[in-house]
Protein backbone atom coordinates (compact mmCIF):
# COMPACT_ATOMS: atom_id res chain seq x y z
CA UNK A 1 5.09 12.07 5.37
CA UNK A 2 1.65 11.87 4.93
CA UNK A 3 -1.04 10.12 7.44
CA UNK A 4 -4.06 9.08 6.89
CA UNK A 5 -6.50 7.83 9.74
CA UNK A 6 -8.71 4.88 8.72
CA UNK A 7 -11.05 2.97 11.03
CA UNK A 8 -8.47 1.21 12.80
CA UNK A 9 -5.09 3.11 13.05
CA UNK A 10 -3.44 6.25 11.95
CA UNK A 11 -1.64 5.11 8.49
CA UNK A 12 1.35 6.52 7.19
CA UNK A 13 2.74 6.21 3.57
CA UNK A 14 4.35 7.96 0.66
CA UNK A 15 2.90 9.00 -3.00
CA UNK A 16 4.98 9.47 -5.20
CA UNK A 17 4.48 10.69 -9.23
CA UNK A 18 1.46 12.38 -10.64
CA UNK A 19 -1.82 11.89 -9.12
CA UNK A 20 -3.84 11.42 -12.47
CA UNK A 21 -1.27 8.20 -13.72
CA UNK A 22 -2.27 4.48 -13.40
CA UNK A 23 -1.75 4.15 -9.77
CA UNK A 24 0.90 1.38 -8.33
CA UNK A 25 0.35 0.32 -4.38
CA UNK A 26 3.59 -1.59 -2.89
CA UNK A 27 3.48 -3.19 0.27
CA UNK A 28 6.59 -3.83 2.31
CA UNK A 29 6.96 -6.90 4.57
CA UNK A 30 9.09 -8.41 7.40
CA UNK A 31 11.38 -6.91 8.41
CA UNK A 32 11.30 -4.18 6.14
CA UNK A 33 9.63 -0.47 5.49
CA UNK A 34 8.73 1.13 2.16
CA UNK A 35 11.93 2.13 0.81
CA UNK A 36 12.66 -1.26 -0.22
CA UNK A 37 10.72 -0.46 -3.40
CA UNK A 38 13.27 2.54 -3.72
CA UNK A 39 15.59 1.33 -6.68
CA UNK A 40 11.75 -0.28 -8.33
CA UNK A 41 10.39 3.03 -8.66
CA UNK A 42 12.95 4.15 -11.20
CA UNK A 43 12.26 0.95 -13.67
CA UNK A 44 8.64 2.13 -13.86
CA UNK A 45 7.12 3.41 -16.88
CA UNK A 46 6.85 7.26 -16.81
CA UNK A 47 3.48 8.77 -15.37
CA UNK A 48 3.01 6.14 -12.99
CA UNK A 49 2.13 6.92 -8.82
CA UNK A 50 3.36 5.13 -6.66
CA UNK A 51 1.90 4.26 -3.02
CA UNK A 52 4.07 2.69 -0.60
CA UNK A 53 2.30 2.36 3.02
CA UNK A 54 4.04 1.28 6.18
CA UNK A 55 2.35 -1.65 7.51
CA UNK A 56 0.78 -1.40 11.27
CA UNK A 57 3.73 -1.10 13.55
CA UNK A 58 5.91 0.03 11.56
CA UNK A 59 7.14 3.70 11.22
CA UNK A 60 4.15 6.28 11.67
CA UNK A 61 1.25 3.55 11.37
CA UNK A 62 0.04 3.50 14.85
CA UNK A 63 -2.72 1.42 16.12
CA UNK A 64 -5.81 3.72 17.52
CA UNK A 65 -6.95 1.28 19.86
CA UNK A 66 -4.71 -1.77 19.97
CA UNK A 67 -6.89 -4.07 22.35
CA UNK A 68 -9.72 -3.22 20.45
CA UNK A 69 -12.11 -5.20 17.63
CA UNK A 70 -9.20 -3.66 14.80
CA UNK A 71 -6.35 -4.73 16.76
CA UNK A 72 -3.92 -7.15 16.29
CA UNK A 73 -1.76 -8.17 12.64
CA UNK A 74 -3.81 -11.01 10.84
CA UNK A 75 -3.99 -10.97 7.40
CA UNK A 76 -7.65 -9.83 6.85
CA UNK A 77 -6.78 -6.70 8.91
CA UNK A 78 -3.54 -5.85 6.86
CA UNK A 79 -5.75 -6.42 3.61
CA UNK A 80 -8.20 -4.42 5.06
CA UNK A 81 -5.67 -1.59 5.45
CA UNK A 82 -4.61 -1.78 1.84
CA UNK A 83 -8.55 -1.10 1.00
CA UNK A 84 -8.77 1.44 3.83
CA UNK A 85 -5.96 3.09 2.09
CA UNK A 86 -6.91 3.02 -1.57
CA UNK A 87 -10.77 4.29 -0.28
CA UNK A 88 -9.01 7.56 1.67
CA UNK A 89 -7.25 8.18 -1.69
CA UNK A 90 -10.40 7.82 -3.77
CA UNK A 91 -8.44 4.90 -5.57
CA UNK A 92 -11.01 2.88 -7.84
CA UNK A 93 -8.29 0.59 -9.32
CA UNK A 94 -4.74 -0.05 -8.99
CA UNK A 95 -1.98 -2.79 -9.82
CA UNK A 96 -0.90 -3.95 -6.54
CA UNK A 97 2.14 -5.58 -5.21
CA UNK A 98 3.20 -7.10 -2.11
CA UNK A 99 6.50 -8.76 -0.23
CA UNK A 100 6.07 -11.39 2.36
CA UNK A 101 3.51 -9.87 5.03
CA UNK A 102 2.60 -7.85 1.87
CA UNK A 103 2.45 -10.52 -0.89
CA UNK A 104 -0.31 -12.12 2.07
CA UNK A 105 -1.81 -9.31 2.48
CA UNK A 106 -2.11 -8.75 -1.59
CA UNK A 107 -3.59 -11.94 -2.02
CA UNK A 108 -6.05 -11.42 0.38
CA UNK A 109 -7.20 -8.23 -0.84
CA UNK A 110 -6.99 -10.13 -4.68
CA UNK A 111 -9.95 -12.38 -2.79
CA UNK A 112 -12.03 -9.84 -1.28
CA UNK A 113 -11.88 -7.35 -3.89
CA UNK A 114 -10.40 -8.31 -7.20
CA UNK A 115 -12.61 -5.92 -9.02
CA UNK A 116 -10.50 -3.28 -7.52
CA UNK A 117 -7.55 -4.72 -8.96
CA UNK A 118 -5.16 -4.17 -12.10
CA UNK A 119 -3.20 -7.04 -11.87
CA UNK A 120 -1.15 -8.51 -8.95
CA UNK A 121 2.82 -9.11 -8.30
CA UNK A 122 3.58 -10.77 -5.44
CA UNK A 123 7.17 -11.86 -4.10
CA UNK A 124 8.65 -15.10 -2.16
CA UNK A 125 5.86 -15.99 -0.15
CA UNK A 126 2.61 -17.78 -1.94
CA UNK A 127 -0.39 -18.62 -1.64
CA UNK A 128 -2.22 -21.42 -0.93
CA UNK A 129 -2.81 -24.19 2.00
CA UNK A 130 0.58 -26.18 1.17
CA UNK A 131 -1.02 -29.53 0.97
CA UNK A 132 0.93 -30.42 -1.93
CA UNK A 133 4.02 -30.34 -0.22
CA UNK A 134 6.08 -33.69 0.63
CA UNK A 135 6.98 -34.86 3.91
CA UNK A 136 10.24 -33.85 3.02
CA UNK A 137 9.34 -30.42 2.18
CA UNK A 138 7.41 -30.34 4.82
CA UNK A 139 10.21 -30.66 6.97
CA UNK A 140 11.85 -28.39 5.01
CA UNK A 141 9.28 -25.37 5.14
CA UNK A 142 9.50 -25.83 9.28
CA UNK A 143 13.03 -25.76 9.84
CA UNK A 144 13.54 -22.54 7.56
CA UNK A 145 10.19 -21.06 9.42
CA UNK A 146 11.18 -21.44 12.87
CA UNK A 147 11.10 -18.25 14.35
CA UNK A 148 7.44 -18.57 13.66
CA UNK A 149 7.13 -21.26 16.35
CA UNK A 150 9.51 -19.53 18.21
CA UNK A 151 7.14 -16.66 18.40
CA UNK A 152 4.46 -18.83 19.50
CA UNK A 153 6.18 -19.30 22.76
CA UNK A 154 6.20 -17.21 25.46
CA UNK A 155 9.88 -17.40 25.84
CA UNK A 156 10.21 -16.48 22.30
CA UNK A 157 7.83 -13.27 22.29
CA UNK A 158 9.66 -11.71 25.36
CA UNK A 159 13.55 -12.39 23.50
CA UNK A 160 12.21 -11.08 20.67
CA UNK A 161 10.82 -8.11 21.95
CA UNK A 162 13.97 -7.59 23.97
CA UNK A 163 16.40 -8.22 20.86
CA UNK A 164 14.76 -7.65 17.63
CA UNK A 165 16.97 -5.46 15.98
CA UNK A 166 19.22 -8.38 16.49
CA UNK A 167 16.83 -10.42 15.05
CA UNK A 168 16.19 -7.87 11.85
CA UNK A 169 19.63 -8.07 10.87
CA UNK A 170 20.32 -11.79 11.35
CA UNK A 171 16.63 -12.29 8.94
CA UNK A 172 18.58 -9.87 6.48
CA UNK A 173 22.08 -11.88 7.03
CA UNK A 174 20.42 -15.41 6.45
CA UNK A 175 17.16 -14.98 4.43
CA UNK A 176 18.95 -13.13 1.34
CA UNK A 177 22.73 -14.10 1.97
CA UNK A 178 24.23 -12.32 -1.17
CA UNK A 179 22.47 -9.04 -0.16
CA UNK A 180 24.62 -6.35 2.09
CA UNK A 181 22.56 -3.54 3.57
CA UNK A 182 24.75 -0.40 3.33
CA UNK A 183 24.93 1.78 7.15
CA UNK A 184 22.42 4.12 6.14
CA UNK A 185 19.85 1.57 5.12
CA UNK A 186 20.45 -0.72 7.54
CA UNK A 187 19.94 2.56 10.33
CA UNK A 188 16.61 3.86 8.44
CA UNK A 189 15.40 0.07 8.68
CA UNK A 190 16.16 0.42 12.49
CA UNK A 191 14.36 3.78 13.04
CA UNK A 192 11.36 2.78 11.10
CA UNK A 193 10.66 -0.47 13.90
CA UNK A 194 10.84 2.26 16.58
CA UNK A 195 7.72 1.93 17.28
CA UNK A 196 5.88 0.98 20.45
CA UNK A 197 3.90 -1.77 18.73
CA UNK A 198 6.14 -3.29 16.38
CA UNK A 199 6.93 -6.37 18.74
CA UNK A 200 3.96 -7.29 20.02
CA UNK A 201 1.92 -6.82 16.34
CA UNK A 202 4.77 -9.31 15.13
CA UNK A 203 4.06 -11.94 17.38
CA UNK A 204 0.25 -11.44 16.69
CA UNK A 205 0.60 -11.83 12.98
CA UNK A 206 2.74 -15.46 13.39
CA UNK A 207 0.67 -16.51 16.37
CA UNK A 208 -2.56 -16.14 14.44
CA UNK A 209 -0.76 -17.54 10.96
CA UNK A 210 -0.24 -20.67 13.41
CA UNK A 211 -3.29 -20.68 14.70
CA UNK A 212 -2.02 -19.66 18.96
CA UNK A 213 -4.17 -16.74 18.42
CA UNK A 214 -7.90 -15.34 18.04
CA UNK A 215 -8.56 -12.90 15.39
CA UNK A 216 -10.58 -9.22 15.92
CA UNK A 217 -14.18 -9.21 15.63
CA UNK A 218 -13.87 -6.70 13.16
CA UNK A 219 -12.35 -9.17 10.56
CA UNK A 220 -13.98 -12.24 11.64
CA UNK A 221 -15.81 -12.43 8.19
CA UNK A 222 -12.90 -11.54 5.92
CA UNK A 223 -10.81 -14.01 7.82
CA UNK A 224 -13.09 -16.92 7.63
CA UNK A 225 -13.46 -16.12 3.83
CA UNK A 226 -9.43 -16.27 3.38
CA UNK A 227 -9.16 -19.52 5.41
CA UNK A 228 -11.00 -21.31 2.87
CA UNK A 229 -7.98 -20.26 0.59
CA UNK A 230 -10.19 -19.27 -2.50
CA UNK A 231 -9.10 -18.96 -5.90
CA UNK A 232 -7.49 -15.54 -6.82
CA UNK A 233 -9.40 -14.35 -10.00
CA UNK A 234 -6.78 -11.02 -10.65
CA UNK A 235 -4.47 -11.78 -13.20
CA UNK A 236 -1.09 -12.71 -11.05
CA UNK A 237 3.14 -12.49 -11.55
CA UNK A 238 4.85 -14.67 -8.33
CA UNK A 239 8.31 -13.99 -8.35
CA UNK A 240 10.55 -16.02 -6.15
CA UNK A 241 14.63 -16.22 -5.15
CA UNK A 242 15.91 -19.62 -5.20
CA UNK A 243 18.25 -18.68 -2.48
CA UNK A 244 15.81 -17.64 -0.02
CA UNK A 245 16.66 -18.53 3.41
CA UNK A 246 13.42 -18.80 4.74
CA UNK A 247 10.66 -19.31 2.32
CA UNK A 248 11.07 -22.84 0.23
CA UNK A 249 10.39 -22.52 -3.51
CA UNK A 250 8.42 -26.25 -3.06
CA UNK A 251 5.61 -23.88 -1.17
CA UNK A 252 4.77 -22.13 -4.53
CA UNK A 253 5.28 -25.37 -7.31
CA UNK A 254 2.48 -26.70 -8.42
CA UNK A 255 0.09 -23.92 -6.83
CA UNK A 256 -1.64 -22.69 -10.10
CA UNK A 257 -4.98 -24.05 -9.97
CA UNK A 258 -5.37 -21.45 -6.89
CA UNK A 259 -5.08 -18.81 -10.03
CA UNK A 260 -7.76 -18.98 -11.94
CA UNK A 261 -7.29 -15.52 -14.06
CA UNK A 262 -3.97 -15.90 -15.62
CA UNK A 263 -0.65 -16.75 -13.01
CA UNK A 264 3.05 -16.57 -14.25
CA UNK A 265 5.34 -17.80 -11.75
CA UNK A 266 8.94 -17.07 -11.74
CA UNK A 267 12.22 -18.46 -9.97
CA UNK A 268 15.15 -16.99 -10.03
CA UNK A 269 18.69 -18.30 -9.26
CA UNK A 270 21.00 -16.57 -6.98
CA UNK A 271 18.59 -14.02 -5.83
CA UNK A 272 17.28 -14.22 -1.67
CA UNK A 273 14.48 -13.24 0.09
CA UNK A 274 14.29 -9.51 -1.04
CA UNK A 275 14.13 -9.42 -4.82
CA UNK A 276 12.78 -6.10 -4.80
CA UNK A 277 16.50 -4.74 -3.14
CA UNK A 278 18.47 -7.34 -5.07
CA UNK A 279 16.72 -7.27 -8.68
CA UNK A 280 14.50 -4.24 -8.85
CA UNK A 281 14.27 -4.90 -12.78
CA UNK A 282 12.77 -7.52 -12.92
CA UNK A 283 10.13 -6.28 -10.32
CA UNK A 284 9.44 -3.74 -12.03
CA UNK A 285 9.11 -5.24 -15.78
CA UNK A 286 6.75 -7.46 -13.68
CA UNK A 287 4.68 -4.82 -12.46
CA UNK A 288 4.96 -2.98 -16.14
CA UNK A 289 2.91 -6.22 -17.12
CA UNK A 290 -0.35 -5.31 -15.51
CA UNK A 291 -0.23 -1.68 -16.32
């Protein structure tokens, strides 16, 4: 597996297809690694290459100094890895697509670079403040996102860290219930959050989402940028499972004006939180769209 060291951490990922085709990066999210864009890959048009990093924490992607100004999991520094990335692999431009962590960290790369950008598919979790949302939905969002809160507790951080594969398979059991990991998968998903940081760069990246936590130095400008939630000028697919257990479709209805250079949204019945495992077709027809 190839590594890559960028200014912050030591980055693993794989490349896949020729190096001259139009170029495709996929980012994984929570809990999840980069072969959940396994069964996509074979729906894409012929020619294409395909980058799938492992976000910080996760598999190889080590931190090189965690307590230092590029430590930590907020979103401008998991952007900032997707541009790291695409500059080590002299990328000019690429269609990029992102899952929950991922789909956050694609729309905050769509903000600070679009003119790197192809087009943008992003999955279950959107973009934008949430101020349209009624109190009802409201209530709604919290109750589905509370192991967010949970997190901000210290209670919560140290029972996560001491049972989170526990906690990766109930997210998989609850957040797409008509999905069933087979052993193998399930086990690779396992090895890949071997890794000494993976707990405590979770907590970071809800604790700072909720505001419990500072952000690095190193991303202070980036962040303060994506706080003002600007419009996303890349032209944008949001695809979204009306069965997800833990994003609410409400968050993403009535969201377009944030999408100010073309946005097709999507919602599809019966599918959970991981379309790309449960309907890699229609990811990839998606992505096809921006090629």
């Amino acid at each position: 597996m190839p590594i890559i060291r960028t200014p912050a951490l030591d980055l693993a990922y794989l490349d896949d297809g020729p190096v001259d085709g139009p170029t495709v990066i996929m980012v994984h999210g929570f809990p999840d690694n980069p072969s959940t864009w396994d069964r996509v890959h074979p729906d894409l048009p012929a020619g294409v290459r395909l980058i799938r990093p492992y976000l910080r924490g996760c598999g190889d992607s080590r931190l090189l100094q965690p307590d230092g100004p590029g430590g930590g999991a907020q979103v401008a520094a998991l952007a900032q890895d997707i541009l790291d990335l695409a500059d080590a692999l002299e990328l000019t431009r690429f269609t990029l697509v992102g899952h929950d962590w991922g789909a956050r960290a694609a729309h905050a790369t769509a903000v600070l670079a679009p003119e790197r950008l192809t087009g943008l598919v992003t999955l279950s979790t959107a973009y934008g403040p949430m101020t349209h949302l009624s109190p009802a939905d409201r209530f709604a969002e919290a109750s589905s996102a509370w192991y967010r809160y949970w997190l901000c507790t210290d209670r919560g951080a140290r029972e996560f860290a001491l049972t989170a594969s526990e906690f990766v398979e109930y997210a998989w059991r609850e957040w797409s219930p008509g999905l069933r990991l087979s052993t193998s998968d399930t086990a690779a998903l396992h090895a890949s959050f071997d890794n000494d940081l993976f707990a405590d760069l979770v907590v970071d990246y809800y604790r700072h989402g909720a505001g419990a936590a500072p952000g690095r130095d190193r991303y202070a400008t980036a962040q303060a940028r994506l706080d003002e939630w600007p419009a996303i000028a890349v032209p944008t697919t949001f695809l979204l499972g009306l069965d997800d257990g833990c994003e609410v479709a409400a968050a993403s209805r009535g969201n377009g004006a944030y999408f100010t250079g073309g946005y097709e949204r999507i919602e599809l019945p019966g599918v959970g939180h991981f379309i790309q495992r449960e309907r890699p077709d229609i990811v990839a027809r998606a992505v096809a769209g921006h090629l």
